[in-house]
C-alpha atoms as a PDB file:
ATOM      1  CA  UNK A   1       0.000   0.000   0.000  1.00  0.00           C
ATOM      2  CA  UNK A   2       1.173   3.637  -1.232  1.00  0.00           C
ATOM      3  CA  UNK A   3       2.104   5.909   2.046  1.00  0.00           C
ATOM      4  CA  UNK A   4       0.042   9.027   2.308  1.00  0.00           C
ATOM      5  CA  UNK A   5       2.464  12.209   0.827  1.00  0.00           C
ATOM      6  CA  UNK A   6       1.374  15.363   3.009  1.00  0.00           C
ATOM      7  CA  UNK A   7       0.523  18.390   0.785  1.00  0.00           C
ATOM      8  CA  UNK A   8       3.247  19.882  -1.105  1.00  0.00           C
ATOM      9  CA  UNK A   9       4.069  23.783   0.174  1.00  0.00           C
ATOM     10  CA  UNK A  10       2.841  26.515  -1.839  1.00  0.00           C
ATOM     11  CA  UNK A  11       4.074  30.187  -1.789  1.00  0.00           C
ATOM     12  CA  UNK A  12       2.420  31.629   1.312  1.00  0.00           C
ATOM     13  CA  UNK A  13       2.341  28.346   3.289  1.00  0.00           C
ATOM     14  CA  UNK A  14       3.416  28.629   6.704  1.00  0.00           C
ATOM     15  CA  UNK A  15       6.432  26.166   8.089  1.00  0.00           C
ATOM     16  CA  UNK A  16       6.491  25.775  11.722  1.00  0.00           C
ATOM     17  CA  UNK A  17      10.347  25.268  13.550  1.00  0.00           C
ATOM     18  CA  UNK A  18      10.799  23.360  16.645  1.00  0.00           C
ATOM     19  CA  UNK A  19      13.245  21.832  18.840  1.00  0.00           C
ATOM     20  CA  UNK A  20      11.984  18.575  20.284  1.00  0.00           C
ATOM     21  CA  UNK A  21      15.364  17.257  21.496  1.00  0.00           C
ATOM     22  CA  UNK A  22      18.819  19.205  21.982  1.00  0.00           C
ATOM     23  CA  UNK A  23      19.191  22.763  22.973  1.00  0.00           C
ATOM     24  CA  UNK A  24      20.001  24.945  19.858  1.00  0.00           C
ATOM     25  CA  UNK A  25      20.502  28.361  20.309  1.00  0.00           C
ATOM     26  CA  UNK A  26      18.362  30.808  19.034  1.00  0.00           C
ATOM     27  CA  UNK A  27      21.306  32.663  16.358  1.00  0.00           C
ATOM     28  CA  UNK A  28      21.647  29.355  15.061  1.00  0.00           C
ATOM     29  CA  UNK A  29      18.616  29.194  13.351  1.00  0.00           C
ATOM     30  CA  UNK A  30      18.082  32.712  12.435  1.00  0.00           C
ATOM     31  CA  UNK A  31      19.673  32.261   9.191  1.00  0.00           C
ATOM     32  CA  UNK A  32      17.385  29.519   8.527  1.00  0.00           C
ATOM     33  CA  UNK A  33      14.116  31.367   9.250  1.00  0.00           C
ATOM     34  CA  UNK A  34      15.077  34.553   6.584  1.00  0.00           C
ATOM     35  CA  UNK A  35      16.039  31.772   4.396  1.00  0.00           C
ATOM     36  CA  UNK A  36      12.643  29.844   4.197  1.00  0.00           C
ATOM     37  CA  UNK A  37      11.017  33.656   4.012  1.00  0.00           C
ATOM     38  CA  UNK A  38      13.424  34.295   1.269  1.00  0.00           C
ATOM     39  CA  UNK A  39      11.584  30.840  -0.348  1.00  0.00           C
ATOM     40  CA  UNK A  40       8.179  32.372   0.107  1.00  0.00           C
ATOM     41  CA  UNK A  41       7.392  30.843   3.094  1.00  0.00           C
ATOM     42  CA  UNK A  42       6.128  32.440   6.618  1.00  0.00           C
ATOM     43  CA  UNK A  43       7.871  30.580   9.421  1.00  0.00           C
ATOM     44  CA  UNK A  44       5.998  30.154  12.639  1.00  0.00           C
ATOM     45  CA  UNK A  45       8.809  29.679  15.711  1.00  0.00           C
ATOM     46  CA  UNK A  46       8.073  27.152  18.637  1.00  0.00           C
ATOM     47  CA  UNK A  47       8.728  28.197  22.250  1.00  0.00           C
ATOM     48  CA  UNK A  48      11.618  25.497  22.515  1.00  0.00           C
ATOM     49  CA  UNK A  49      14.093  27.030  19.742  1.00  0.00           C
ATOM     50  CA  UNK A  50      16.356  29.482  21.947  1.00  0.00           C
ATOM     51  CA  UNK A  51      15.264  27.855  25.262  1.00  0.00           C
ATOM     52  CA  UNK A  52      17.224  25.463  27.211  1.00  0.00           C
ATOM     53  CA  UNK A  53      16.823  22.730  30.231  1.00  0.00           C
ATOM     54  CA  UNK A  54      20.307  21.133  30.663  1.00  0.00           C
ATOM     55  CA  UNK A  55      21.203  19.483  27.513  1.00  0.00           C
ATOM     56  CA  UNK A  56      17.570  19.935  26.386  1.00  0.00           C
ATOM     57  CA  UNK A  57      15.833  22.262  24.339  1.00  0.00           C
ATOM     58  CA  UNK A  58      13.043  21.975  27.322  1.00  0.00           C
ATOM     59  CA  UNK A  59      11.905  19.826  29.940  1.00  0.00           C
ATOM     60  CA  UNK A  60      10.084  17.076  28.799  1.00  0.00           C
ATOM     61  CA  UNK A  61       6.821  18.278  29.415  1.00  0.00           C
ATOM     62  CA  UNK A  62       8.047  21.667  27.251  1.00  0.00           C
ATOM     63  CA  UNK A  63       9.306  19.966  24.251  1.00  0.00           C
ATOM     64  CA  UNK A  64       5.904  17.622  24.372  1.00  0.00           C
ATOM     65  CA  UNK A  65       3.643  20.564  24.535  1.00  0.00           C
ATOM     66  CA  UNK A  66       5.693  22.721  21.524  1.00  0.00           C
ATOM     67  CA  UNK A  67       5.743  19.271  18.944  1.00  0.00           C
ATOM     68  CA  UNK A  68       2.398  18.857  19.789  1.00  0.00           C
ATOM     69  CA  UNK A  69       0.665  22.260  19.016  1.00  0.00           C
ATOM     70  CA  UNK A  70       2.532  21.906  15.780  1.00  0.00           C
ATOM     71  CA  UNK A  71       1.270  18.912  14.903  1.00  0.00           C
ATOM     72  CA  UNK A  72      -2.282  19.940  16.133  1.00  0.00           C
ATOM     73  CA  UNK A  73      -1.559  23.716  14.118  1.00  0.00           C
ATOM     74  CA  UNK A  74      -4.470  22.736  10.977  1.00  0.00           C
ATOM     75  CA  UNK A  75      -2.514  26.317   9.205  1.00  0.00           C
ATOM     76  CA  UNK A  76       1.427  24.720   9.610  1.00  0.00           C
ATOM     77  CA  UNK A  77       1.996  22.366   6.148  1.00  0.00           C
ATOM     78  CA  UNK A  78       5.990  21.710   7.557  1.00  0.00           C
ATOM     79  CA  UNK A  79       7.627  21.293  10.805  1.00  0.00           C
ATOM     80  CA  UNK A  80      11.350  22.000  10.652  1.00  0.00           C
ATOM     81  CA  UNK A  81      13.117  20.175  13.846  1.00  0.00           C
ATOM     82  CA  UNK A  82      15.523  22.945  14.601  1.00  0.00           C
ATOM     83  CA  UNK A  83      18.431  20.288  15.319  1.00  0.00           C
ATOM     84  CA  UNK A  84      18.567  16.451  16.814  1.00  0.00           C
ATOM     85  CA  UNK A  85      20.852  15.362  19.369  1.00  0.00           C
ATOM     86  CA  UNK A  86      18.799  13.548  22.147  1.00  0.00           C
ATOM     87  CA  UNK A  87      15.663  13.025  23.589  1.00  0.00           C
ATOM     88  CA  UNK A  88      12.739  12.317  21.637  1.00  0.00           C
ATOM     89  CA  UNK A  89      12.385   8.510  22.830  1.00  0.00           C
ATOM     90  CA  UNK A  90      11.391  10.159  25.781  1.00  0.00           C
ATOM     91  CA  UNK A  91       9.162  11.985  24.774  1.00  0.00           C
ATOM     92  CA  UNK A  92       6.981   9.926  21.548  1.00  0.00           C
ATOM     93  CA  UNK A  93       4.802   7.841  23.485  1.00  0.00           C
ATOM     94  CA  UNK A  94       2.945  10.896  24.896  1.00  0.00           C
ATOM     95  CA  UNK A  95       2.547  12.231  21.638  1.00  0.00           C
ATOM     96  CA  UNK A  96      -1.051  12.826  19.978  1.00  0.00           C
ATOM     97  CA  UNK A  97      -1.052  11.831  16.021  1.00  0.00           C
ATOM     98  CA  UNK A  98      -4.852  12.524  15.959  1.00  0.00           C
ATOM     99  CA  UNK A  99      -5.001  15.666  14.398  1.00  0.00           C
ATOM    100  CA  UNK A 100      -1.678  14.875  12.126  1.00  0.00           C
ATOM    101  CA  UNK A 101      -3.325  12.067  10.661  1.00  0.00           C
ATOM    102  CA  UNK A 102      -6.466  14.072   9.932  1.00  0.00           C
ATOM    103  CA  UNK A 103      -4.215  16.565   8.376  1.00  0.00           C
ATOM    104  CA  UNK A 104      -0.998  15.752   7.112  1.00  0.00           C
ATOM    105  CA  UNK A 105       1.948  17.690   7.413  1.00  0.00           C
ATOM    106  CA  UNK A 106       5.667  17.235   6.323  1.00  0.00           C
ATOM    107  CA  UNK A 107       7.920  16.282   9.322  1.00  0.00           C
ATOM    108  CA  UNK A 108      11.647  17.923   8.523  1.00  0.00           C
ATOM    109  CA  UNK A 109      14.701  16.254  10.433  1.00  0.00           C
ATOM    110  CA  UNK A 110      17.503  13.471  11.173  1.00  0.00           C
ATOM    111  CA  UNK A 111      19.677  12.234  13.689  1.00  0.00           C
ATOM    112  CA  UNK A 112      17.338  12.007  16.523  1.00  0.00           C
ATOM    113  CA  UNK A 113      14.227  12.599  14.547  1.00  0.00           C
ATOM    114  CA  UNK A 114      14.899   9.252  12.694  1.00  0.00           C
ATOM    115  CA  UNK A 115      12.700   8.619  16.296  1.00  0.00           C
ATOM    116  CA  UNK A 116       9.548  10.549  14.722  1.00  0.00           C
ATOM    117  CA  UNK A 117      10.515   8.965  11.107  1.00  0.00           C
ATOM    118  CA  UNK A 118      10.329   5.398  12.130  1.00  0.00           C
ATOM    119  CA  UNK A 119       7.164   5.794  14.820  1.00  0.00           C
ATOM    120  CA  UNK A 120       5.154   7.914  12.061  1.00  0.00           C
ATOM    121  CA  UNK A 121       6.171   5.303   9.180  1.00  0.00           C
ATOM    122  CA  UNK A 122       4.910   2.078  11.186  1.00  0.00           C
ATOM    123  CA  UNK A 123       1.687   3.215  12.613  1.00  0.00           C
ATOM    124  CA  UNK A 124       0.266   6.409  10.130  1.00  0.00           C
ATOM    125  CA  UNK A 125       1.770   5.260   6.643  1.00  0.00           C
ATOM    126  CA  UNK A 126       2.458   8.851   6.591  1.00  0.00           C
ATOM    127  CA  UNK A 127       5.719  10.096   4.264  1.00  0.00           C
ATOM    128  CA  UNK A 128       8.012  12.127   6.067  1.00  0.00           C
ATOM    129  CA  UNK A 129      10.895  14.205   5.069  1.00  0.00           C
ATOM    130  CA  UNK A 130      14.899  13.590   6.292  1.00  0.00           C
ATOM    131  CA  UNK A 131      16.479  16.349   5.490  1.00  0.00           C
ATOM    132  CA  UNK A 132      19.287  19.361   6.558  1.00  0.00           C
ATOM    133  CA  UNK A 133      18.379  21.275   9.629  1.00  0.00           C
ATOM    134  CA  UNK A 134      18.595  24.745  10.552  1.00  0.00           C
ATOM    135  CA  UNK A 135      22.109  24.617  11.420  1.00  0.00           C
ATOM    136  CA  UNK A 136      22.698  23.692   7.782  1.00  0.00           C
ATOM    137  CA  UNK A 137      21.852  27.143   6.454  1.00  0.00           C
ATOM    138  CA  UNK A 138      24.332  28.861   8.202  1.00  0.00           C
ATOM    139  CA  UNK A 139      27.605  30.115   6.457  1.00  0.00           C
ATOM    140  CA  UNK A 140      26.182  30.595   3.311  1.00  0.00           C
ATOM    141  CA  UNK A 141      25.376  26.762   3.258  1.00  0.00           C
ATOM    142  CA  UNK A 142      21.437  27.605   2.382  1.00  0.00           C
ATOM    143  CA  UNK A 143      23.489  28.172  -0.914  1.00  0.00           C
ATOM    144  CA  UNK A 144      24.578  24.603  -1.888  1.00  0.00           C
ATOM    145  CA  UNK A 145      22.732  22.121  -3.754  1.00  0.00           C
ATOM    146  CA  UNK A 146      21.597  20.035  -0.657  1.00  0.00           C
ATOM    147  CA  UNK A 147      20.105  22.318   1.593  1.00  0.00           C
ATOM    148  CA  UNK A 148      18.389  23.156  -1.877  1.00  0.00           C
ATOM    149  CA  UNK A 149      17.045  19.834  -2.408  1.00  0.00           C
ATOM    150  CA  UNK A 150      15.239  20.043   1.129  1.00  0.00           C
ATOM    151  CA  UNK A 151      13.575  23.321  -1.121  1.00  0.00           C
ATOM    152  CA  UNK A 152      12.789  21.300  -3.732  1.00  0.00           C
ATOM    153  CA  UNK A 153      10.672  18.193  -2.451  1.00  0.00           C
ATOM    154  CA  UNK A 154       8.943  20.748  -0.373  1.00  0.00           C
ATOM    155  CA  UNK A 155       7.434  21.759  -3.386  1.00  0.00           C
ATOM    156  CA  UNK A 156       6.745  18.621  -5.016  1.00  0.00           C
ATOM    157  CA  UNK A 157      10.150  18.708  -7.339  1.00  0.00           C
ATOM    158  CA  UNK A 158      11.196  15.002  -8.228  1.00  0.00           C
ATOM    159  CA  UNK A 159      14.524  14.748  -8.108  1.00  0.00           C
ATOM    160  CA  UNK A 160      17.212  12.263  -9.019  1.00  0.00           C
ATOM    161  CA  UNK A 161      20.417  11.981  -6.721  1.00  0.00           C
ATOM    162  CA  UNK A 162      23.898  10.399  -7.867  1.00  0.00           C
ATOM    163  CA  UNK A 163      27.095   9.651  -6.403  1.00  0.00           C
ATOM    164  CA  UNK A 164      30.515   7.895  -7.374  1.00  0.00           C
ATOM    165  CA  UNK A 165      30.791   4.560  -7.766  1.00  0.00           C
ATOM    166  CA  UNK A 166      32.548   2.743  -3.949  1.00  0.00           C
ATOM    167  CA  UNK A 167      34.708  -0.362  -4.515  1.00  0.00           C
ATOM    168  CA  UNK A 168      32.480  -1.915  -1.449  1.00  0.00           C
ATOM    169  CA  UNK A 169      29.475  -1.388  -3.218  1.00  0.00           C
ATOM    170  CA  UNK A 170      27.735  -4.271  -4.460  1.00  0.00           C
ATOM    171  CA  UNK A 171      25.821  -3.735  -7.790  1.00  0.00           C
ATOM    172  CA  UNK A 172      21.718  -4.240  -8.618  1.00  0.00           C
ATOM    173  CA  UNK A 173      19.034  -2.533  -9.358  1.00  0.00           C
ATOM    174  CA  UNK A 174      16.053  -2.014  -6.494  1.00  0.00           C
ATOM    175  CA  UNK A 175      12.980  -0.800  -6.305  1.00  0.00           C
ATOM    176  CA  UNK A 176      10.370  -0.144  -3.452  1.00  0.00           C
ATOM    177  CA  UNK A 177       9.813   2.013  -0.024  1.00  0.00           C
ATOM    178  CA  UNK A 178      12.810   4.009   1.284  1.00  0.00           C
ATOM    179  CA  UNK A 179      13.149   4.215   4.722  1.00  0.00           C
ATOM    180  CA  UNK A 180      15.892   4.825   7.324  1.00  0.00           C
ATOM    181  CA  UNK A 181      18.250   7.351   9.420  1.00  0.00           C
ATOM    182  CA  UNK A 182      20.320   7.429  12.037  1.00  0.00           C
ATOM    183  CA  UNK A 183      21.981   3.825  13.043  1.00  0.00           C
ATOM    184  CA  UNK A 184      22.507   4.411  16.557  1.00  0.00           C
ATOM    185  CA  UNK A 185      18.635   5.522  16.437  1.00  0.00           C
ATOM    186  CA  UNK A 186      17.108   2.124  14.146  1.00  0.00           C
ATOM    187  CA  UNK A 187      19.155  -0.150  16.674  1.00  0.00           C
ATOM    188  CA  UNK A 188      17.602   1.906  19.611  1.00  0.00           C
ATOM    189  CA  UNK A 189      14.000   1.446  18.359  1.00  0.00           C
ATOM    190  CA  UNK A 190      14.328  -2.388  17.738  1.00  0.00           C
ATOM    191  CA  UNK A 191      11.501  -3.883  20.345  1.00  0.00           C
ATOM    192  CA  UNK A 192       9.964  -0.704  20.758  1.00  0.00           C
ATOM    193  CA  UNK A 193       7.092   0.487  19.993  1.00  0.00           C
ATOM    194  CA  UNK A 194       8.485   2.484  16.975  1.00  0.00           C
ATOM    195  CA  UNK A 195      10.576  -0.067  15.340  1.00  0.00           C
ATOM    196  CA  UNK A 196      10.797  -0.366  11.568  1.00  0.00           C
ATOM    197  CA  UNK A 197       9.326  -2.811   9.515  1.00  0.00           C
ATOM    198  CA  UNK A 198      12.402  -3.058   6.937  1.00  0.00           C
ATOM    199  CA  UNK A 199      11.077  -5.886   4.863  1.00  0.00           C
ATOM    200  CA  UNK A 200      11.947  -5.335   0.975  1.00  0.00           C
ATOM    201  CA  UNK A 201      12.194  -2.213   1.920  1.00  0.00           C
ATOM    202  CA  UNK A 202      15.440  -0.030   0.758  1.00  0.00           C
ATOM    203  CA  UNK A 203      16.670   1.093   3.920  1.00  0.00           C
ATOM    204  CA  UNK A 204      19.588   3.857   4.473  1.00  0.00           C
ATOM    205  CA  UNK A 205      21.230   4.855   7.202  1.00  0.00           C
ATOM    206  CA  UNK A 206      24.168   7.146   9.001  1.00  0.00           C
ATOM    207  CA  UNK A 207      25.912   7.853  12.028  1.00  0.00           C
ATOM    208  CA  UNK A 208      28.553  10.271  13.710  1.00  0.00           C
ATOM    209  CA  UNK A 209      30.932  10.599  16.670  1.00  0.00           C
ATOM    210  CA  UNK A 210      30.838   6.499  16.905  1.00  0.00           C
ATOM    211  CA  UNK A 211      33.220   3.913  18.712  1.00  0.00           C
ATOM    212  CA  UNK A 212      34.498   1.682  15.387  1.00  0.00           C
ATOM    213  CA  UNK A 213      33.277  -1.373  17.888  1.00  0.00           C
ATOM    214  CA  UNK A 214      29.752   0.485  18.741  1.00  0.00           C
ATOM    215  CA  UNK A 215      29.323   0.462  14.647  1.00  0.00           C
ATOM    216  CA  UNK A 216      30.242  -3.328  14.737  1.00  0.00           C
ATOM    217  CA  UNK A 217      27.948  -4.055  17.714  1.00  0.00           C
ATOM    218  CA  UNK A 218      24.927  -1.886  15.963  1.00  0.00           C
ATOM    219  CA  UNK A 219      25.186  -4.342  12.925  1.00  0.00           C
ATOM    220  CA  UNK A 220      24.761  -7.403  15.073  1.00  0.00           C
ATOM    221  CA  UNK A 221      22.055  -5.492  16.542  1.00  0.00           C
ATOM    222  CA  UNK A 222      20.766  -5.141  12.958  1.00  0.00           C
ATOM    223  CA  UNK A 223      21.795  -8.730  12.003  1.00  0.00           C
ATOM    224  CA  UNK A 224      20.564 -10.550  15.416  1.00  0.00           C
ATOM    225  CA  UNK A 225      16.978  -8.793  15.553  1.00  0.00           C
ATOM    226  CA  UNK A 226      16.574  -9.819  11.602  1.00  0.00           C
ATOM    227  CA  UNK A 227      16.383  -6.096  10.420  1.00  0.00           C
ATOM    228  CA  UNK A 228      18.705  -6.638   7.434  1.00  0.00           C
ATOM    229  CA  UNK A 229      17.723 -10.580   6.260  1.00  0.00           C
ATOM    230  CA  UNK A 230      14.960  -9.885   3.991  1.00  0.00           C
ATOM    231  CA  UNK A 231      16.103  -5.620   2.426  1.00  0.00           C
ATOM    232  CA  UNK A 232      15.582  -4.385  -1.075  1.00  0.00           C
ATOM    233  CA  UNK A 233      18.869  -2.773  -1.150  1.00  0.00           C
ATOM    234  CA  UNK A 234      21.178  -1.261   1.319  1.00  0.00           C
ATOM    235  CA  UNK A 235      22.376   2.515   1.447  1.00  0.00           C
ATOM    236  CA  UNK A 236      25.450   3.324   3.433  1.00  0.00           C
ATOM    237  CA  UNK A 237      25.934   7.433   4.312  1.00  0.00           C
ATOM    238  CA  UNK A 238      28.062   9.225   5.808  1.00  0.00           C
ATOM    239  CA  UNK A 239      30.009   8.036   8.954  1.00  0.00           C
ATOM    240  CA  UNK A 240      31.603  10.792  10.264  1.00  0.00           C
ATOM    241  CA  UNK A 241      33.747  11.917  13.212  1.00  0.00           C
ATOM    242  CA  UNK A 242      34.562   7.929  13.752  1.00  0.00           C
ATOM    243  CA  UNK A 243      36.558   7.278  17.334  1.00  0.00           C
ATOM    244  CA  UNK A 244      38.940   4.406  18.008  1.00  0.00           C
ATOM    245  CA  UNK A 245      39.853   2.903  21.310  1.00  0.00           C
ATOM    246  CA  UNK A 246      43.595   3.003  22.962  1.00  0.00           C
ATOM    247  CA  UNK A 247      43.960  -0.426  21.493  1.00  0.00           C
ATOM    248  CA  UNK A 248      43.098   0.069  18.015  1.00  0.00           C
ATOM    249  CA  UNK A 249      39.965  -1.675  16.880  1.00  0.00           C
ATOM    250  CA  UNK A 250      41.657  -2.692  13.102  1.00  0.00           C
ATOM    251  CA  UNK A 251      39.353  -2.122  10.959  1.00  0.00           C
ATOM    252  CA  UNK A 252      37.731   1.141   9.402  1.00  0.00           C
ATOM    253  CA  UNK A 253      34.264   1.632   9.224  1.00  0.00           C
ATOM    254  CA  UNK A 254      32.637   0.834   6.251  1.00  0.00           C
ATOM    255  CA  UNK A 255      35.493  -2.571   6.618  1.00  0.00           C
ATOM    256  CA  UNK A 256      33.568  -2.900   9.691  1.00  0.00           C
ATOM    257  CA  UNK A 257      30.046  -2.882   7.997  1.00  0.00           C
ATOM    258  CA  UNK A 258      30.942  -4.431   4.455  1.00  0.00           C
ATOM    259  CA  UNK A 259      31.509  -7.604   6.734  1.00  0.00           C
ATOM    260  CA  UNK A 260      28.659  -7.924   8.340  1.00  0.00           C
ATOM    261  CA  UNK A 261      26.790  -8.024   4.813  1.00  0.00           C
ATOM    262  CA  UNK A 262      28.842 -10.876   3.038  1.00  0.00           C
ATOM    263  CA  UNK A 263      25.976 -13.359   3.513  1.00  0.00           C
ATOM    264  CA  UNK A 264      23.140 -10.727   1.472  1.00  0.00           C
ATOM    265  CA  UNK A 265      22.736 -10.588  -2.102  1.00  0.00           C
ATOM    266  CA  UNK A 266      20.692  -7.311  -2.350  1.00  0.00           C
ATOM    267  CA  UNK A 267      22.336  -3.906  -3.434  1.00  0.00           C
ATOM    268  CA  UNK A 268      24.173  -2.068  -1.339  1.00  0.00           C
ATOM    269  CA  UNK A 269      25.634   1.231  -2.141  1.00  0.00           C
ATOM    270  CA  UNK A 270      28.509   3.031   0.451  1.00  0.00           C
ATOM    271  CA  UNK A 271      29.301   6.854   0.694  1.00  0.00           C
ATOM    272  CA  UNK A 272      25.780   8.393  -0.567  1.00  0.00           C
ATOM    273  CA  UNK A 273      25.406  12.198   0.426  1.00  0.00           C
ATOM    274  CA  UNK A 274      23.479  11.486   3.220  1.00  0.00           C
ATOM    275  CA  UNK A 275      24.319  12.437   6.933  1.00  0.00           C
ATOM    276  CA  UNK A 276      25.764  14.646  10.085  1.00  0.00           C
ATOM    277  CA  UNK A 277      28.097  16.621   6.840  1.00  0.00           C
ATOM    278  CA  UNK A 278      27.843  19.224   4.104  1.00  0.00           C
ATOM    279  CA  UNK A 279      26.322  16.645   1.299  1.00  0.00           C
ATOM    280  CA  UNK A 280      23.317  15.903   3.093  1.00  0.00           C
ATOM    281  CA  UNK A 281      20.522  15.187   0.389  1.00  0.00           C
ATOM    282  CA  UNK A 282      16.707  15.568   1.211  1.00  0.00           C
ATOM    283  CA  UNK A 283      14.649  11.919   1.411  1.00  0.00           C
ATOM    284  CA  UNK A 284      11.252  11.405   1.720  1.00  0.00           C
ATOM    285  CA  UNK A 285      11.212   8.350   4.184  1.00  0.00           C
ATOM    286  CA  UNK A 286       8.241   6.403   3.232  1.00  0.00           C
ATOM    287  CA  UNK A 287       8.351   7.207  -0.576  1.00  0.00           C
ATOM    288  CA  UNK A 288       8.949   4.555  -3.716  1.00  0.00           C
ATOM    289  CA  UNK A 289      12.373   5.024  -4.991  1.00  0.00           C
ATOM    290  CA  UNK A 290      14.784   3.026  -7.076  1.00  0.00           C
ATOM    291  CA  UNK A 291      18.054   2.665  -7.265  1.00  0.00           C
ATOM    292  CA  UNK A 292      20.476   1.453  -9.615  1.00  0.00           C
ATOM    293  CA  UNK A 293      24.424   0.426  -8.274  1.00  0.00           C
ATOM    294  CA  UNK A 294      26.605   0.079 -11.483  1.00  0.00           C
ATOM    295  CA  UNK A 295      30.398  -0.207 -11.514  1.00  0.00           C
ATOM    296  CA  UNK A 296      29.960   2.940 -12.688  1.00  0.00           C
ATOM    297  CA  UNK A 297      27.476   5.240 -10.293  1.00  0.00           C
ATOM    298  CA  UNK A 298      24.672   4.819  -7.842  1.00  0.00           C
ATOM    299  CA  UNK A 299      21.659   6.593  -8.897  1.00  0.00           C
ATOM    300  CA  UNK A 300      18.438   7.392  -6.068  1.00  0.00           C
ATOM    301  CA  UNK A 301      15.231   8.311  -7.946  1.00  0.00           C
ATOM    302  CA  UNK A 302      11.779   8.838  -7.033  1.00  0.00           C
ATOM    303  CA  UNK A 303       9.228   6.618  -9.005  1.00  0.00           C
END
């Protein structure tokens, strides 16, 4: 069955910005919100960008009540997370999808709004959009062609992504659901009660700021809990900011994850712009894509 796709934004349509997890500072996003004027768009800003609790953008009870009167806001047609980090998990099984359901809306995030990704995919069938955050406008970075592509499938633009060829990669053509995120984040939700459902689906993922022996423990997370035994196809992104113990672990990190998929026969496709970095394309989770992995390039394309 075909996920919902919320309404695509028109000039005049309002886009609401929230933090639901980490603390971002207010300056950080400023160059965001004259940015998605300068796109025609009136921005609506949530009590929890600017405001901080500890490492949190809020208490919990804050950041609940500031997601939820944008999902419940019938004039909003986006909500822009302001930034990830942690702390939606604690947060999602209070939520209210009611209204969102009634009226669909395109949820803007990743990192820790994989969380909101995965819950709304499972239970609402409801596309949703992962894409550059605020912090991604800043130094002239509203500029480049992948905060640009979060512009585009706002609007209902299809658009067709490419990327060099990896030797890792192993090549076939797939077609079907895209879904996916942050790795830490999948591995979290296995068991819960926002877990993906990843079969013949083509899932991606990323991750940052990782022990090399966390990313090998996350895949037998992946591998253990059956999450990669029946994919489409396989997307590797970025995998950035990488740590290694005193001892050295000896192996890097797409070594570390190309092992764990000798026994699969699907596509998989390493270093596509997607990620905590600059080349950070815009991906509607729960839309039909295919993608082709040829000695040559990797092509992503809506169908």
């Amino acid at each position: 069955m075909m996920n919902t796709i919320p309404p695509y934004l028109q000039q005049g349509d309002t886009i609401g910005i929230v933090c639901p997890s980490g603390y971002l500072p207010y300056n950080n996003a400023e160059t965001c919100i004259a940015t998605l004027k300068q796109w025609g768009f009136k921005v609506k800003v949530g009590k929890t960008l600017g405001n901080q609790f500890n490492y949190f953008s809020g208490t919990d009870e804050e950041r609940l009540a500031d997601l939820q009167s944008m999902l419940d806001d019938k004039t909003l047609k986006a909500i822009l997370c302001g930034r990830g980090g942690y702390g939606l998990s604690r947060i999602i099984d209070s939520m209210n999808f009611e209204s969102f359901i009634q009226y669909p809306k395109w949820i803007i995030g990743f990192s820790d709004i994989t969380i909101l990704h995965a819950h709304i995919n499972k239970h609402f069938g409801i596309a949703t959009m992962h894409a550059p955050m605020a912090a991604a406008f800043n130094d002239r970075g509203f500029e480049n062609e992948y905060v640009q592509s979060l512009k585009q499938v706002l609007v209902g633009e299809e658009i067709s992504y490419s990327c060099a060829a990896h030797p890792l990669n192993k090549t076939g053509n797939a077609q079907g659901e895209l879904i996916g995120g942050n790795l830490t984040i999948i591995a979290h939700l296995i068991g819960s009660n926002s877990g993906y459902d990843t079969t013949r689906k083509i899932l991606f993922m990323e991750d940052i700021g990782e022990y090399l022996y966390n990313i090998d423990r996350l895949f037998i997370q992946l591998k253990r809990s059956g999450l990669l035994h029946n994919l489409a196809a396989l997307v590797i992104g970025g995998f950035t900011d990488m740590k290694d113990t005193i001892i050295p672990y000896g192996s890097d990190v797409y070594s570390i994850i190309h092992e764990h998929l000798s026994s699969y026969d699907y596509p998989v496709c390493f270093g596509f712009p997607v990620g905590h970095q600059t080349n950070n394309y815009a991906l509607k989770v729960g839309g039909v894509y295919q993608l082709s992995v040829t000695d040559n390039e990797v092509v992503l394309k809506e169908r």
